[in-house]
C-alpha atoms as a PDB file:
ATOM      1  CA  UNK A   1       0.000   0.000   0.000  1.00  0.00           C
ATOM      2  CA  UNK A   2       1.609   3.029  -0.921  1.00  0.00           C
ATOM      3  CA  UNK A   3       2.619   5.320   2.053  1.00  0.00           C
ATOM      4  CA  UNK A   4       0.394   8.119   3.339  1.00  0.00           C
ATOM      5  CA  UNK A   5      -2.644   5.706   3.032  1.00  0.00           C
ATOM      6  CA  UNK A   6      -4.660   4.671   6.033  1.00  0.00           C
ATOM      7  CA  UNK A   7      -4.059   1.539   7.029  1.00  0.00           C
ATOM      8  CA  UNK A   8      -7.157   0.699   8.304  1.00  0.00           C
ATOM      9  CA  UNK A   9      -8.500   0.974   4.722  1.00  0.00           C
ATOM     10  CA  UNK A  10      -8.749  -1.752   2.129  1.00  0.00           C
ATOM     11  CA  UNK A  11      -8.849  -0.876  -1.274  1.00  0.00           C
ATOM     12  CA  UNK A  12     -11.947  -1.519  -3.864  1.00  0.00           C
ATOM     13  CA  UNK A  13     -10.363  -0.851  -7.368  1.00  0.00           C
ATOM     14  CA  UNK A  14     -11.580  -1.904 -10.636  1.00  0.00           C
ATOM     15  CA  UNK A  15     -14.880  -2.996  -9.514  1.00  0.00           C
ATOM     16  CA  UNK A  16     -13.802  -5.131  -6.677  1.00  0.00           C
ATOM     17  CA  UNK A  17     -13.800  -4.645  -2.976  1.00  0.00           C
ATOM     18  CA  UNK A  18     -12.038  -6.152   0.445  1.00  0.00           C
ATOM     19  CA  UNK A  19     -13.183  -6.071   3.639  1.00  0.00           C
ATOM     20  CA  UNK A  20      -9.936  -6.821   6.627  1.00  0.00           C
ATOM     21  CA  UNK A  21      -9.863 -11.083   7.218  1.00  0.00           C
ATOM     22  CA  UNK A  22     -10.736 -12.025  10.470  1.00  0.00           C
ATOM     23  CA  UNK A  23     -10.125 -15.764   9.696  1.00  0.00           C
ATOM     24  CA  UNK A  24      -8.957 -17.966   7.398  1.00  0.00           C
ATOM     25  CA  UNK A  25     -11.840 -17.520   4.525  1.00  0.00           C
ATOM     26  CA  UNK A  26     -13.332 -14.783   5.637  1.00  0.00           C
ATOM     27  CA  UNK A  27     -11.990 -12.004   2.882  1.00  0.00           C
ATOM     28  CA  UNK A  28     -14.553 -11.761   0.229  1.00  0.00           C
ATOM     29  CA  UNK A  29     -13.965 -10.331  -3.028  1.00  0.00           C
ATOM     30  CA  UNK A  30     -16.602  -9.454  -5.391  1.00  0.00           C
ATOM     31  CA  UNK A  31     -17.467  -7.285  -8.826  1.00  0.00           C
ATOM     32  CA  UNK A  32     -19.373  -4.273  -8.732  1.00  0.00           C
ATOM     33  CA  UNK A  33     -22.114  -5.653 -11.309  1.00  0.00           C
ATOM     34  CA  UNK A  34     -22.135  -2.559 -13.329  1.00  0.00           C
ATOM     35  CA  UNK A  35     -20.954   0.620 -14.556  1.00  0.00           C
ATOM     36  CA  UNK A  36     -22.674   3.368 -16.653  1.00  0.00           C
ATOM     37  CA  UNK A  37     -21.475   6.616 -18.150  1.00  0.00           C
ATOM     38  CA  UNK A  38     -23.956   9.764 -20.232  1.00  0.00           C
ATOM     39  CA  UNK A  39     -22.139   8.761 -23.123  1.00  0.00           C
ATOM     40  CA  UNK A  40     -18.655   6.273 -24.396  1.00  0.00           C
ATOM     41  CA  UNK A  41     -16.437   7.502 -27.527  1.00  0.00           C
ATOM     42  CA  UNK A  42     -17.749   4.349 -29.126  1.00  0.00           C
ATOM     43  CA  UNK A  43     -21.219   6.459 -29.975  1.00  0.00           C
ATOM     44  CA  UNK A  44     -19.874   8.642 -32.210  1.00  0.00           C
ATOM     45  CA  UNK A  45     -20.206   7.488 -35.712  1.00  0.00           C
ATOM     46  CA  UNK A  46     -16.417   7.233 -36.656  1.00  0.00           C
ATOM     47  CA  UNK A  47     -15.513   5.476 -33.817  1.00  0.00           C
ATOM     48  CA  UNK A  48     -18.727   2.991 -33.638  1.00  0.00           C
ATOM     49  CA  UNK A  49     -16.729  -0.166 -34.497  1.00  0.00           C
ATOM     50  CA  UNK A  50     -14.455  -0.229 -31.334  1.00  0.00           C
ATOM     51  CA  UNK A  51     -15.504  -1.076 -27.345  1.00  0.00           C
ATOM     52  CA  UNK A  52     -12.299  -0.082 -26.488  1.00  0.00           C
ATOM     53  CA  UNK A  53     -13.640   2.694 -24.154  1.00  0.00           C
ATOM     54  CA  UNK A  54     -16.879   1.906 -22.784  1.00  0.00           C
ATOM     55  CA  UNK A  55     -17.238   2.705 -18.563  1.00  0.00           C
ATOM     56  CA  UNK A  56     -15.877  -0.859 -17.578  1.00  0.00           C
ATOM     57  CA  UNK A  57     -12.630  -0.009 -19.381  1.00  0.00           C
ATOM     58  CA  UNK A  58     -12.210   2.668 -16.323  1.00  0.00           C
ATOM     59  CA  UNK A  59     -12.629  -0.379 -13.704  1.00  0.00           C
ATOM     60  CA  UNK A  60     -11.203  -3.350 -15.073  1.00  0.00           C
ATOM     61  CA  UNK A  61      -7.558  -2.874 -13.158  1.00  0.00           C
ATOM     62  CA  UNK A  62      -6.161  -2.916 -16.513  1.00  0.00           C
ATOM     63  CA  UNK A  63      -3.848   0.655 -16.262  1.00  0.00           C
ATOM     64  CA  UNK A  64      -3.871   0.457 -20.563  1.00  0.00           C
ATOM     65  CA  UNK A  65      -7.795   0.792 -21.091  1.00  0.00           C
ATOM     66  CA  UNK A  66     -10.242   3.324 -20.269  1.00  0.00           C
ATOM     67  CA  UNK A  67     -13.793   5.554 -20.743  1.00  0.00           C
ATOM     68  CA  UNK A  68     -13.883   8.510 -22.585  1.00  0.00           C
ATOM     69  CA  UNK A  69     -16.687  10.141 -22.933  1.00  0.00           C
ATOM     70  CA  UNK A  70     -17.758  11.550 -26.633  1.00  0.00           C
ATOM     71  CA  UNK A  71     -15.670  13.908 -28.380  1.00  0.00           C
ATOM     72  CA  UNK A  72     -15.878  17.714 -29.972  1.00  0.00           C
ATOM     73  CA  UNK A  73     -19.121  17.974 -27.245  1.00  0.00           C
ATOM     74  CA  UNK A  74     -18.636  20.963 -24.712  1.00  0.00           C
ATOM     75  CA  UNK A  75     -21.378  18.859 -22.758  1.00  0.00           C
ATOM     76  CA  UNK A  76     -21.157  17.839 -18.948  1.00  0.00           C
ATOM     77  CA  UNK A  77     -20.928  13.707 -18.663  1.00  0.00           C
ATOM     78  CA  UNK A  78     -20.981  11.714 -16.202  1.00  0.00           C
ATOM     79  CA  UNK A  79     -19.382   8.449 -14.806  1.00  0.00           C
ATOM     80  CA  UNK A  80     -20.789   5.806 -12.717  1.00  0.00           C
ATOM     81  CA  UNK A  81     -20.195   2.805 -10.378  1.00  0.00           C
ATOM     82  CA  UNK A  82     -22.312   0.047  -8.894  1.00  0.00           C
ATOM     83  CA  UNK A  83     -20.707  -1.237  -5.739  1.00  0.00           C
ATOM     84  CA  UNK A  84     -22.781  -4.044  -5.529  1.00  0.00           C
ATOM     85  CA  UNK A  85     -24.548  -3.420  -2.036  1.00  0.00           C
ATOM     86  CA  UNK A  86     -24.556  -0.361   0.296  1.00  0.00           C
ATOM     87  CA  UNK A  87     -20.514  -0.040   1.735  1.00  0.00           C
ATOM     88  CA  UNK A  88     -18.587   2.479   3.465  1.00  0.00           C
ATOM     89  CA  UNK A  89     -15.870   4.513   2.235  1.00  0.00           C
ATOM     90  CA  UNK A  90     -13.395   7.721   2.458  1.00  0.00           C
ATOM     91  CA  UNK A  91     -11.722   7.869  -0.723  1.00  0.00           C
ATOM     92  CA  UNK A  92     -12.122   8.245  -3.812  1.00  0.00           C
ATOM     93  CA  UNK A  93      -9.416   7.843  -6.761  1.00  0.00           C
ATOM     94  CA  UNK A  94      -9.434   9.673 -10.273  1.00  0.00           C
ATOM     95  CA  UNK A  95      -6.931   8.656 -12.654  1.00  0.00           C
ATOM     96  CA  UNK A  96      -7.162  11.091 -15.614  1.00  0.00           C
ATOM     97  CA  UNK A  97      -6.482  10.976 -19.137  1.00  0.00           C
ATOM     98  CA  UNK A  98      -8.431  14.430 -20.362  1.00  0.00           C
ATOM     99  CA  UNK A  99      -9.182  15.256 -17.037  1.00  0.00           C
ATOM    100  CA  UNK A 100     -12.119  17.742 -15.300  1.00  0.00           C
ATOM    101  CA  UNK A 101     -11.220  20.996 -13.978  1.00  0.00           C
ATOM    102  CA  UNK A 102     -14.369  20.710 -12.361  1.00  0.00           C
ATOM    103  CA  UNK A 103     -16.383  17.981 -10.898  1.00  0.00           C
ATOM    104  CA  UNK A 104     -18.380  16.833  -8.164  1.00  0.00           C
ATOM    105  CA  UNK A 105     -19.041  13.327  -6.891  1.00  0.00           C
ATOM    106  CA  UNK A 106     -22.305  11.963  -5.547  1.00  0.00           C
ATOM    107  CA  UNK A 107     -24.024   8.911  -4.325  1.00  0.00           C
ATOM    108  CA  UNK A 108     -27.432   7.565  -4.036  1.00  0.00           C
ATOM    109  CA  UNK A 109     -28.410   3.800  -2.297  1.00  0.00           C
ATOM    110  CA  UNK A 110     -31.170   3.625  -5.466  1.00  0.00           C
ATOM    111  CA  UNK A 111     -29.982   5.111  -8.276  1.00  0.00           C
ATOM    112  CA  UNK A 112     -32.197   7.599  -8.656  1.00  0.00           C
ATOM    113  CA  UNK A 113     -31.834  10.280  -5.747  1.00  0.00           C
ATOM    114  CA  UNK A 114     -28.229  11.832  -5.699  1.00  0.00           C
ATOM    115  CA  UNK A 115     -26.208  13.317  -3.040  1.00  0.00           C
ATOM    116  CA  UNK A 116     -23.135  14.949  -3.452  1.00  0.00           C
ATOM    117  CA  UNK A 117     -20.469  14.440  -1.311  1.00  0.00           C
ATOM    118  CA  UNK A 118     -17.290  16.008  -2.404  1.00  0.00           C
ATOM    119  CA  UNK A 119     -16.133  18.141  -5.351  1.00  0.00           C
ATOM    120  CA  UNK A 120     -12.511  19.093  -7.286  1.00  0.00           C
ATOM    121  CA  UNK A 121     -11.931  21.492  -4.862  1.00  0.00           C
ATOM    122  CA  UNK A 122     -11.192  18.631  -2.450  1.00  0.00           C
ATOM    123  CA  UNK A 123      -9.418  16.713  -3.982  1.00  0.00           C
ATOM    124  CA  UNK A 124      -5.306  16.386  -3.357  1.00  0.00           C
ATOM    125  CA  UNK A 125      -3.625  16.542  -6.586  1.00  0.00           C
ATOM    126  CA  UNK A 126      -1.307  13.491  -6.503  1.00  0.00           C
ATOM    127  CA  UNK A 127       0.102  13.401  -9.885  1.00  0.00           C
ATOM    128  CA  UNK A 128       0.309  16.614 -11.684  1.00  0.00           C
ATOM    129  CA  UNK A 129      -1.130  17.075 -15.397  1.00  0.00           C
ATOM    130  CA  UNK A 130      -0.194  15.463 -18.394  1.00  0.00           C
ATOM    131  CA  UNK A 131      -2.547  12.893 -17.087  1.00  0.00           C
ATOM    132  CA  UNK A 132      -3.235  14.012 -13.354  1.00  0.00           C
ATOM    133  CA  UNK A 133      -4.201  11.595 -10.413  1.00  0.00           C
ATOM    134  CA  UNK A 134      -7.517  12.968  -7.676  1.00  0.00           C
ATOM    135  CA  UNK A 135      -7.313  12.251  -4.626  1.00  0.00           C
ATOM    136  CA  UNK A 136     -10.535  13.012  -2.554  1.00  0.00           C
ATOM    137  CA  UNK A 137     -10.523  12.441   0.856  1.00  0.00           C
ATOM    138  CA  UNK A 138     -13.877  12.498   2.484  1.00  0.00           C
ATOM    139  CA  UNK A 139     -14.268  14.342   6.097  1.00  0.00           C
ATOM    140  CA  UNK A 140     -16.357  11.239   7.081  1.00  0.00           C
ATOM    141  CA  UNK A 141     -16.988   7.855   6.011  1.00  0.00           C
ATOM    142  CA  UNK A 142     -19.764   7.512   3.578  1.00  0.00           C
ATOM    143  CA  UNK A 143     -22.418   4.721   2.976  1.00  0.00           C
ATOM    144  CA  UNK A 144     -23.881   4.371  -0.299  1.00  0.00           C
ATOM    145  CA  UNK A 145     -24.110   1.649  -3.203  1.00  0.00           C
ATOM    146  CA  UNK A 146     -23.602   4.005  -6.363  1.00  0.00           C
ATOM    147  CA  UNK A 147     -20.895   6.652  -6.849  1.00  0.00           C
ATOM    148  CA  UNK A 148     -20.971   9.174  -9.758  1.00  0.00           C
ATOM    149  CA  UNK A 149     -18.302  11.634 -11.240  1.00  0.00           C
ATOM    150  CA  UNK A 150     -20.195  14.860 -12.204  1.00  0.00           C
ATOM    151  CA  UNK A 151     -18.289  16.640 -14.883  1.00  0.00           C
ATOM    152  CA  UNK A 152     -18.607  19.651 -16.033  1.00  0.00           C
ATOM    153  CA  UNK A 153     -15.524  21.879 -17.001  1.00  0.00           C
ATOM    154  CA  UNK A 154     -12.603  20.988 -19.125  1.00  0.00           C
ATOM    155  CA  UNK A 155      -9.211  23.008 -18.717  1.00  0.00           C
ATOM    156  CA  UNK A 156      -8.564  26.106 -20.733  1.00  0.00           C
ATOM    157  CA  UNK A 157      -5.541  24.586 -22.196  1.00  0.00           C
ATOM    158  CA  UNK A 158      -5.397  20.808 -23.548  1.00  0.00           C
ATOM    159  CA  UNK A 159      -4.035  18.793 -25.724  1.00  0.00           C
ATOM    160  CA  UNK A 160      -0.588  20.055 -27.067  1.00  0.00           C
ATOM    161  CA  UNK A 161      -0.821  23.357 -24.547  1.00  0.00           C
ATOM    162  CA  UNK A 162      -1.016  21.266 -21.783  1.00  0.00           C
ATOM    163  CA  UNK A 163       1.585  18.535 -22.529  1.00  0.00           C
ATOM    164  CA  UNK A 164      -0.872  15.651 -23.145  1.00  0.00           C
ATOM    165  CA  UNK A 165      -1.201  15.008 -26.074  1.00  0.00           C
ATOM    166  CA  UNK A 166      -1.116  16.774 -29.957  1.00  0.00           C
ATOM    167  CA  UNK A 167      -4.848  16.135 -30.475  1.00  0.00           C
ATOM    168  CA  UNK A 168      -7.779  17.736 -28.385  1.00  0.00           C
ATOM    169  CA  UNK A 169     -10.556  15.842 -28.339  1.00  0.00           C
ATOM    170  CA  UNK A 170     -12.579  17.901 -25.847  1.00  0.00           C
ATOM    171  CA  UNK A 171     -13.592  14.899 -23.695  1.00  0.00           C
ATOM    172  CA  UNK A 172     -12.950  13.585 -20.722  1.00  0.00           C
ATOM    173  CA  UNK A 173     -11.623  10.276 -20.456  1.00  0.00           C
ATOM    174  CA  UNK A 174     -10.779   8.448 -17.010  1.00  0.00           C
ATOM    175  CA  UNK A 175      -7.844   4.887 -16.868  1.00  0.00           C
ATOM    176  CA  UNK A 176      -9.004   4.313 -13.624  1.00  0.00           C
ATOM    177  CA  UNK A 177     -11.541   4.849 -10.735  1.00  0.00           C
ATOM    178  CA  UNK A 178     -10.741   3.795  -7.314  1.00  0.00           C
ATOM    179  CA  UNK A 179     -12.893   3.485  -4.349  1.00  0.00           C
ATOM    180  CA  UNK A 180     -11.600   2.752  -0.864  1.00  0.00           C
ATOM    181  CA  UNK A 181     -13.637   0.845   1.586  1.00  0.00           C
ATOM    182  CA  UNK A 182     -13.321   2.034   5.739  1.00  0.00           C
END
C-alpha cells in the first residue's frame, strides 16, 4: 500500500472490494455488477466499431484501457459505479487521461436520488497534469451503493498546450476509478 494511506483501509479498485480477514476464509472479493457513463467515444459514428472505451474499461484494473466520454461535445458527462450493495468509504481515486477541472461526486443507495459528497476542490492533486491523479478524501466515512463523477468543465488549455497530447478531443476520459472501503 503506498505510504500516506490509512491503514485501516482496504482498497476496492476496478470494480472489486475487500473487507480486513478475520479468519482464514473470511476475505470476500466481489465485482461491482455494473458501470454506466452519459455517453462512451464508441457512440460517435467514426468510432462505432471499437468497445475499447466503454465505462468498464475505467474499472477493469487494466492501467492500458479506459472511458472517454464523446468527443468535440462541450457537454457535462458523467461516470458511474455500482458497488454491488450499500458499503462504506473515504476515498475516492481519479486517474485522468483528459481530465475535469471541475467535478463533483455523488451517491445515491437507489440510483435515482443523488447526493453529493465532495467536489474538485477537495481533492489532493497526486500526480500533476499530463494525465493528473484525484485524490478526494472524504471528512467522514460515507455509505452508499452508487458513486458518480459529475463533470462539467474541461481546462482552458489541452491537448498540445497542456503537454498531453497533440490532439484535443474535448472529452474527458478516465484509466481508472478507485474506491476505498473504511
Amino acid at each position: 500500500m503506498p505510504s500516506g494511506w490509512p491503514t485501516s483501509w482496504a482498497p476496492w479498485r476496478s470494480c472489486r472490494w475487500r473487507r480486513p480477514p478475520t479468519g482464514p476464509s473470511s476475505t470476500p472479493t466481489r465485482r461491482a455488477r455494473a458501470t454506466s457513463a452519459s455517453s462512451a467515444l464508441h457512440e460517435a459514428p467514426r468510432y462505432d466499431a471499437t468497445s475499447d472505451f466503454l465505462p468498464d474499461r475505467a474499472v477493469d484494473g487494466d492501467p492500458t484501457t479506459r472511458w472517454a466520454s464523446r468527443i468535440f461535445s462541450d457537454a457535462a458527462e458523467w461516470f458511474q459505479v455500482d458497488l454491488g450493495q450499500v458499503l462504506a468509504f473515504g476515498q475516492i481515486e481519479l486517474h485522468w487521461e483528459y481530465w475535469a477541472t471541475r467535478y463533483s461526486v455523488e451517491v445515491s443507495n437507489d440510483g435515482e436520488r443523488w447526493r453529493e459528497v465532495a467536489g474538485h476542490q477537495q481533492a489532493e492533486r497526486a500526480k500533476e497534469p499530463p494525465q493528473p491523479v484525484d485524490r478526494i478524501l472524504l471528512p467522514a466515512p460515507v455509505e452508499a451503493r452508487y458513486v458518480r463523477i459529475q463533470m462539467t468543465q474541461r481546462p482552458q488549455t489541452s491537448g498540445e498546450a497542456a503537454g498531453t497530447s497533440t490532439w484535443t478531443p474535448k472529452a474527458f476520459s478516465l484509466w481508472e476509478v478507485g474506491v476505498y472501503l473504511r
